[in-house]
PDB file of N, CA and C in Angstrom:
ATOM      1  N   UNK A   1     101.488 133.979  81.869  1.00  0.00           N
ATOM      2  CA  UNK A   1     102.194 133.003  82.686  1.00  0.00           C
ATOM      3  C   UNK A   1     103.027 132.091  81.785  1.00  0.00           C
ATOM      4  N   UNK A   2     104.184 131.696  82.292  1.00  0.00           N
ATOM      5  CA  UNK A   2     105.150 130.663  81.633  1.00  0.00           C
ATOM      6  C   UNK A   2     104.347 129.223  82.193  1.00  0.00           C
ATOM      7  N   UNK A   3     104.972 128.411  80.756  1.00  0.00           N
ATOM      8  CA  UNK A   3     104.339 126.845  81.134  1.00  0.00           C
ATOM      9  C   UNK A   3     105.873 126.426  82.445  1.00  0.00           C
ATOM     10  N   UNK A   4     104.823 125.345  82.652  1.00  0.00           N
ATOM     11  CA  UNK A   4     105.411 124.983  83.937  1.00  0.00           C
ATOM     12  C   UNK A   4     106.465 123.871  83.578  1.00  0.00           C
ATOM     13  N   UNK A   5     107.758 124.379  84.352  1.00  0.00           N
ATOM     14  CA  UNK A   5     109.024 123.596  84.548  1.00  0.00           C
ATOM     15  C   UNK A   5     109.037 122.292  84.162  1.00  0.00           C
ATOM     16  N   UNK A   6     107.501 121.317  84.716  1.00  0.00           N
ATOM     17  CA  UNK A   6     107.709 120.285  85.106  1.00  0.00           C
ATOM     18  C   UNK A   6     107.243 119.576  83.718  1.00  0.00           C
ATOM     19  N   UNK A   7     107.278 120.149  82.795  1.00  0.00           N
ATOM     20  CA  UNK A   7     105.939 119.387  81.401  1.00  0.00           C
ATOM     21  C   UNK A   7     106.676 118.580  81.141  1.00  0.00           C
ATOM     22  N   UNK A   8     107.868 118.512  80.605  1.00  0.00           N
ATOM     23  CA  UNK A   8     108.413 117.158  79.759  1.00  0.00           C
ATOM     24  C   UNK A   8     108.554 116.165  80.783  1.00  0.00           C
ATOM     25  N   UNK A   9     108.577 115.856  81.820  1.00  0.00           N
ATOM     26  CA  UNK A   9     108.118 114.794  82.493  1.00  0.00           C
ATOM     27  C   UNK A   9     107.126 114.788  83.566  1.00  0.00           C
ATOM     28  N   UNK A  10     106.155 115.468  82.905  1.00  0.00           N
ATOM     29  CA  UNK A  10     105.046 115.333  83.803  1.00  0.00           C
ATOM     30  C   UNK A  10     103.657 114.321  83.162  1.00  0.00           C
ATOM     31  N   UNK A  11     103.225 112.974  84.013  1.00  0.00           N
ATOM     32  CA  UNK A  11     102.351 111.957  83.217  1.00  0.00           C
ATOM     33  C   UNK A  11     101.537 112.563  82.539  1.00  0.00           C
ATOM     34  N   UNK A  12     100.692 113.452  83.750  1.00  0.00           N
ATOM     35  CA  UNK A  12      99.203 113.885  83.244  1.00  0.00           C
ATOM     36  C   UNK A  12      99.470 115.060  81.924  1.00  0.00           C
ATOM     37  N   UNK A  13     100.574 116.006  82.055  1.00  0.00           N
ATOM     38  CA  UNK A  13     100.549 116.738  80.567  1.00  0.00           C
ATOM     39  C   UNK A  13     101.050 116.015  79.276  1.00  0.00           C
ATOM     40  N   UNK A  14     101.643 114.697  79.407  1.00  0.00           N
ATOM     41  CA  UNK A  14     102.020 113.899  78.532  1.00  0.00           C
ATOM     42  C   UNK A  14     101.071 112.688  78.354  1.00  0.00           C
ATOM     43  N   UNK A  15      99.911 113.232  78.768  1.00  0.00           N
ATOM     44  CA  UNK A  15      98.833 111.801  78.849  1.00  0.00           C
ATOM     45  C   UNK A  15      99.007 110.167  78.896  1.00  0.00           C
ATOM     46  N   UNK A  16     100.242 110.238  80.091  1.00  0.00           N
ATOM     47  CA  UNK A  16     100.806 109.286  80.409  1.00  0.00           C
ATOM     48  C   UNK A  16      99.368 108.263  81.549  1.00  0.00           C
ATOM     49  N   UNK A  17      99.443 108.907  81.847  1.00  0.00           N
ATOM     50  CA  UNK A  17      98.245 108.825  83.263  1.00  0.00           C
ATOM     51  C   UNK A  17      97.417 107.812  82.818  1.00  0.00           C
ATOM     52  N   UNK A  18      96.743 106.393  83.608  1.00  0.00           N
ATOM     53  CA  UNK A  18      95.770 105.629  83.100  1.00  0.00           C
ATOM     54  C   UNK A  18      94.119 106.147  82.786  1.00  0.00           C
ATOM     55  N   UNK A  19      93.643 106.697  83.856  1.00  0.00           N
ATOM     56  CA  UNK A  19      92.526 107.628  84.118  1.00  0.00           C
ATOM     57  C   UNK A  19      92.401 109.257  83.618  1.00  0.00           C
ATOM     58  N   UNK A  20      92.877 109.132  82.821  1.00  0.00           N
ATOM     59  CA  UNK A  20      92.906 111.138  82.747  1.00  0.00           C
ATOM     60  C   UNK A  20      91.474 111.427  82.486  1.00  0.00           C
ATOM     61  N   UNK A  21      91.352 112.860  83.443  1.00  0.00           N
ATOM     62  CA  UNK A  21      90.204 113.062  83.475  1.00  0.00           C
ATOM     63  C   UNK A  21      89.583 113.682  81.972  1.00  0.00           C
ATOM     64  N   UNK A  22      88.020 113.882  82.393  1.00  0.00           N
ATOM     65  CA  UNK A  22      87.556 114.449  80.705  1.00  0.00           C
ATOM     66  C   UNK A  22      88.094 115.640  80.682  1.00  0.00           C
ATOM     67  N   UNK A  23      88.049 117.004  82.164  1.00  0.00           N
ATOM     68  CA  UNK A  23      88.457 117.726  81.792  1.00  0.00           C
ATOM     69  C   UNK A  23      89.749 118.438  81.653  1.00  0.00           C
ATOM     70  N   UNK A  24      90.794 117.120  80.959  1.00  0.00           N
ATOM     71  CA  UNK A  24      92.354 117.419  80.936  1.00  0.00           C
ATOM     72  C   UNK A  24      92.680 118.308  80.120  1.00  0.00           C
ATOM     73  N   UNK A  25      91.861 118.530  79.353  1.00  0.00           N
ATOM     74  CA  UNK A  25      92.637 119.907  78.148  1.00  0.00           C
ATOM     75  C   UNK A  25      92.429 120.890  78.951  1.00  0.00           C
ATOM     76  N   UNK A  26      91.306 121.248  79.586  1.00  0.00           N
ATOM     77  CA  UNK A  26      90.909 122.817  80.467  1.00  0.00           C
ATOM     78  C   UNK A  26      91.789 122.493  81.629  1.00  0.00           C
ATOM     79  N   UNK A  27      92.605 121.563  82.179  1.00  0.00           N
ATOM     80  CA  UNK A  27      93.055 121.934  83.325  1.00  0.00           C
ATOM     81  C   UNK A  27      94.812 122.145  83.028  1.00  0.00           C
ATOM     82  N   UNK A  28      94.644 121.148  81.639  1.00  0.00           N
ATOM     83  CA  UNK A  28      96.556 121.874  81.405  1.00  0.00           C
ATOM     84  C   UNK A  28      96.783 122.822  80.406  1.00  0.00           C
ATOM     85  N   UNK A  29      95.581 123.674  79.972  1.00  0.00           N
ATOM     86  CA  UNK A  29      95.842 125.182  79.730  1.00  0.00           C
ATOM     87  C   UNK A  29      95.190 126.260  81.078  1.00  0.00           C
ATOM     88  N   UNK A  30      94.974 125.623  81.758  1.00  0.00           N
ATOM     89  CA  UNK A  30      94.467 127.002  83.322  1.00  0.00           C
ATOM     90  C   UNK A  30      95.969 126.322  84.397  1.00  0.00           C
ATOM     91  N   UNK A  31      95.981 125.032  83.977  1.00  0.00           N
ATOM     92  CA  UNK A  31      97.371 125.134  85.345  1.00  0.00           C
ATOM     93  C   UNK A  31      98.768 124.682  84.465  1.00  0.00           C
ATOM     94  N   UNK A  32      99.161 123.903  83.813  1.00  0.00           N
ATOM     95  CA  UNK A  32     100.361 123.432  83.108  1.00  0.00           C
ATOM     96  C   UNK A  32     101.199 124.608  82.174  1.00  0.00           C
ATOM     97  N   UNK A  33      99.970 125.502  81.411  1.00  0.00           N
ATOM     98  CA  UNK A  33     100.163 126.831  80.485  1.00  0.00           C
ATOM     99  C   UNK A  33      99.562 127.558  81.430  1.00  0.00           C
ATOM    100  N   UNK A  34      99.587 127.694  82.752  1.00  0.00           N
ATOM    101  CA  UNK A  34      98.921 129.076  83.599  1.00  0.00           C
ATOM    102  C   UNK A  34      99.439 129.307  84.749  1.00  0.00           C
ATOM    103  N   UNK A  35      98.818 129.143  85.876  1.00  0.00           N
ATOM    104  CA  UNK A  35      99.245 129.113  87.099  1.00  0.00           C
ATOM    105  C   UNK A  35      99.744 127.749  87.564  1.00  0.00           C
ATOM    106  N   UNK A  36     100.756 127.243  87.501  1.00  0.00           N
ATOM    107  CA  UNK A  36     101.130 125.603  88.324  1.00  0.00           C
ATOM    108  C   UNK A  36     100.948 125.925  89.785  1.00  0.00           C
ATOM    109  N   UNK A  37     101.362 126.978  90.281  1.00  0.00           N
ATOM    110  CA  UNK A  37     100.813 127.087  91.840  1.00  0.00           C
ATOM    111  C   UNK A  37      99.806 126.422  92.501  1.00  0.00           C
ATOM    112  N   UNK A  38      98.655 126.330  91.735  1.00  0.00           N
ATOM    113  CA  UNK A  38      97.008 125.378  92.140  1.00  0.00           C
ATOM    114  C   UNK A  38      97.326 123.935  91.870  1.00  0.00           C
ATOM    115  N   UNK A  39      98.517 123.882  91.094  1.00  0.00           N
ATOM    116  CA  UNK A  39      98.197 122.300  90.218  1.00  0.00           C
ATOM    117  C   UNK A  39      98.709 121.299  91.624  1.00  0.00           C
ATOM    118  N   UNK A  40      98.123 120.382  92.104  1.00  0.00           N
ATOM    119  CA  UNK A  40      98.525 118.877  92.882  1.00  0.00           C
ATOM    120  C   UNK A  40      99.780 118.376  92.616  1.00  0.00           C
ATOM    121  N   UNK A  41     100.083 117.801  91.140  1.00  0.00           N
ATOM    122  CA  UNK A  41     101.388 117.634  91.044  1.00  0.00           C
ATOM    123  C   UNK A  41     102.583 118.721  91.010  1.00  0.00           C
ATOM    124  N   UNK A  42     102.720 119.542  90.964  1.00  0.00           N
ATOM    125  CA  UNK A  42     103.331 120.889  91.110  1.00  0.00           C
ATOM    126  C   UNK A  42     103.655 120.697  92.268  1.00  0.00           C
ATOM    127  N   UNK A  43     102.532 121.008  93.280  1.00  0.00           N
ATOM    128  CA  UNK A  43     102.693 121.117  94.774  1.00  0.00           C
ATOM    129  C   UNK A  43     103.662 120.101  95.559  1.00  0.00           C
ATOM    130  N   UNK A  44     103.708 119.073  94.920  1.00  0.00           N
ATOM    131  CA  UNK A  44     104.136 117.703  95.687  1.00  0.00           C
ATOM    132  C   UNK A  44     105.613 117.472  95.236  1.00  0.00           C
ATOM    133  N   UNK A  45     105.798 118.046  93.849  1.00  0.00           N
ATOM    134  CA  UNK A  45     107.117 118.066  93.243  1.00  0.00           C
ATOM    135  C   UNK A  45     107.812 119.032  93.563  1.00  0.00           C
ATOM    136  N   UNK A  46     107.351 120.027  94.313  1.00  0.00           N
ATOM    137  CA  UNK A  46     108.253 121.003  94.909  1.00  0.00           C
ATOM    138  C   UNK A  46     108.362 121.052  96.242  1.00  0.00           C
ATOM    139  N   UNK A  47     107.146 120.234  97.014  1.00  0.00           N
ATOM    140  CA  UNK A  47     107.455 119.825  98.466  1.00  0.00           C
ATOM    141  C   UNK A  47     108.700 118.842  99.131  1.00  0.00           C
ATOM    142  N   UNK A  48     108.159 117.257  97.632  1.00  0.00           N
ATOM    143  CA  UNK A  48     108.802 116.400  98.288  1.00  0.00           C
ATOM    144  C   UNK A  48     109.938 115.544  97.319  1.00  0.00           C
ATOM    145  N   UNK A  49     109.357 116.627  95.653  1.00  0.00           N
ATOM    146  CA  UNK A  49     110.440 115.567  94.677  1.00  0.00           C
ATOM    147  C   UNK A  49     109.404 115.012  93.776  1.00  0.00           C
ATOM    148  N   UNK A  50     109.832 114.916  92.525  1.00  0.00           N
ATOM    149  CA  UNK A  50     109.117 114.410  91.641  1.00  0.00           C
ATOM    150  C   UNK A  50     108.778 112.680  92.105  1.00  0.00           C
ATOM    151  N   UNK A  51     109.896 111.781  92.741  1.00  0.00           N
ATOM    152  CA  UNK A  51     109.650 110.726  93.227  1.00  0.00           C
ATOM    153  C   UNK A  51     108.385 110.261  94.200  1.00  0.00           C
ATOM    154  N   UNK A  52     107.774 111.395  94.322  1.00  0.00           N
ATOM    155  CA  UNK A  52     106.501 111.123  95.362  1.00  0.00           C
ATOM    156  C   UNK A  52     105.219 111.855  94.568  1.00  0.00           C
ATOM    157  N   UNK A  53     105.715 112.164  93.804  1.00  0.00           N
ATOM    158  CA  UNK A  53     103.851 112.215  93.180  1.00  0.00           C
ATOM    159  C   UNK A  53     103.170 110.662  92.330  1.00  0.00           C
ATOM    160  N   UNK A  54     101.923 110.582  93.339  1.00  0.00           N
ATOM    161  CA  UNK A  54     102.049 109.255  92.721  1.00  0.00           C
ATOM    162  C   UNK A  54     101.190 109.261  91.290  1.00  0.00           C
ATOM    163  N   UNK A  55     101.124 108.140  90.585  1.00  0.00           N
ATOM    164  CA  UNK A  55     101.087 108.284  89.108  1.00  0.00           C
ATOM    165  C   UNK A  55      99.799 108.524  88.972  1.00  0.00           C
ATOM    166  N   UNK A  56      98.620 108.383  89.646  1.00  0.00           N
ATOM    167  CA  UNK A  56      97.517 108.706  89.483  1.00  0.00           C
ATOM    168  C   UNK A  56      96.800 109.899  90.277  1.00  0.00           C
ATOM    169  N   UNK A  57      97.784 110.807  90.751  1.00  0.00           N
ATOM    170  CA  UNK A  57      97.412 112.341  90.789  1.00  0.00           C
ATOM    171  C   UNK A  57      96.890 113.303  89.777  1.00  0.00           C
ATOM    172  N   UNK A  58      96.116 113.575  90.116  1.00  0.00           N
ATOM    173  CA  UNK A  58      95.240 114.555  88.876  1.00  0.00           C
ATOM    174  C   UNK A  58      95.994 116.049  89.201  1.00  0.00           C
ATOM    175  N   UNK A  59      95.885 116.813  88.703  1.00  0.00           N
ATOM    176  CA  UNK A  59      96.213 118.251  88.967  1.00  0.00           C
ATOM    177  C   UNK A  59      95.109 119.288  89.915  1.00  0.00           C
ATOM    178  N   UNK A  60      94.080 118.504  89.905  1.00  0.00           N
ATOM    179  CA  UNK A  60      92.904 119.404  90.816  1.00  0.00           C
ATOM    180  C   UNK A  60      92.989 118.726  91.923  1.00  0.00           C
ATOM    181  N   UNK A  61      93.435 117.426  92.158  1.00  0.00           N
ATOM    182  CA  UNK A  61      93.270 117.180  93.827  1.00  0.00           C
ATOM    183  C   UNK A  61      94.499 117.769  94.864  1.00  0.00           C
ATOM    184  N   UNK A  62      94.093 119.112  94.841  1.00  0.00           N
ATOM    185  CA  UNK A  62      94.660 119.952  95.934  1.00  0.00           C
ATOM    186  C   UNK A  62      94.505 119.494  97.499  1.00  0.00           C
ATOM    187  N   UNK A  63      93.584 118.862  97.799  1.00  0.00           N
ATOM    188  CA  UNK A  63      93.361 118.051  99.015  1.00  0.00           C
ATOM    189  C   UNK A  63      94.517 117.026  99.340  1.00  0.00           C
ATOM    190  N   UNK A  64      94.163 115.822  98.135  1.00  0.00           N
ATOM    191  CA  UNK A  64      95.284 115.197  98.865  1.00  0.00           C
ATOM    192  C   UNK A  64      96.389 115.260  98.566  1.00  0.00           C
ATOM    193  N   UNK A  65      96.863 116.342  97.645  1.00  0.00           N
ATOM    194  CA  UNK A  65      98.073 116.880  97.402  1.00  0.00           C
ATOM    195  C   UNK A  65      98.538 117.073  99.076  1.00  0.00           C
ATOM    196  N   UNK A  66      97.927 118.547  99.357  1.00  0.00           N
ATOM    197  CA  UNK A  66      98.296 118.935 100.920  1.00  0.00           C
ATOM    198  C   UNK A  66      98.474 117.453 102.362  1.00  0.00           C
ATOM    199  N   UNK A  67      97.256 116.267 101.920  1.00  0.00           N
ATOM    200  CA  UNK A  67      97.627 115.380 102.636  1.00  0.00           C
ATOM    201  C   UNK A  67      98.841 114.858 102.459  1.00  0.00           C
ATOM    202  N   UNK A  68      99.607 114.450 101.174  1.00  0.00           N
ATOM    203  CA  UNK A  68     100.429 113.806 100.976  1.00  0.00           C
ATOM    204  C   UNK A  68     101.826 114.000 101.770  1.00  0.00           C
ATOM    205  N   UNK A  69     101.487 115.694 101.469  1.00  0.00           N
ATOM    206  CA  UNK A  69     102.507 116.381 101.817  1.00  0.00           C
ATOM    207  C   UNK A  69     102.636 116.502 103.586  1.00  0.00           C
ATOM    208  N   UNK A  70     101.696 116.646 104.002  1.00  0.00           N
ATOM    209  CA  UNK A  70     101.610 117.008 105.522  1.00  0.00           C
ATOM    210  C   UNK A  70     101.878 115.749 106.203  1.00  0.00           C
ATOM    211  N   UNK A  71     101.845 114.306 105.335  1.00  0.00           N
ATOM    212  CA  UNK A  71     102.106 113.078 105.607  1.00  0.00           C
ATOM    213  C   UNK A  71     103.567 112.775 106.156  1.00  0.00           C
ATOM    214  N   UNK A  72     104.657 113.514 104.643  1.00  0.00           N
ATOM    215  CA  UNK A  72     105.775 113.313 104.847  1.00  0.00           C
ATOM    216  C   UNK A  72     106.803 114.401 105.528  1.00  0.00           C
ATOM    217  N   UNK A  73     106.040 115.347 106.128  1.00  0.00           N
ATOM    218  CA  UNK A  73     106.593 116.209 107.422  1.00  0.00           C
ATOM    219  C   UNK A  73     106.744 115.873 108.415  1.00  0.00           C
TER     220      UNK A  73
END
């Protein structure tokens, strides 16, 4: 898999993020260097725009990724 489009401005792969979780190295080599399809911010930046992922989205909350999104439909 190709790394994902979004890395040079993405918080959580630039450990921009206030909270990053412990398991941030295993989740931005399985989704950032893997599949971005699963990743939360991925999802939301291709739904609604990088302007709506908010800054404390993790890449595993696929939940309220889909809420966010089903919000602004």
């Amino acid at each position: 898999m190709a790394d994902c489009e979004c890395l040079a401005g993405c918080m959580f792969f630039n450990d921009k993020m206030q909270n990053m979780p412990a398991a941030a190295n295993s989740l931005k080599k399985r989704l950032c260097r893997g599949d971005n399809a699963l990743c939360a911010r991925h999802m939301v930046v291709v739904a609604l725009g990088r302007q709506h992922v908010p800054s404390d989205l993790t890449p595993n909350q696929l939940d309220r990724a889909k809420s966010l999104i089903a919000d602004r439909r």
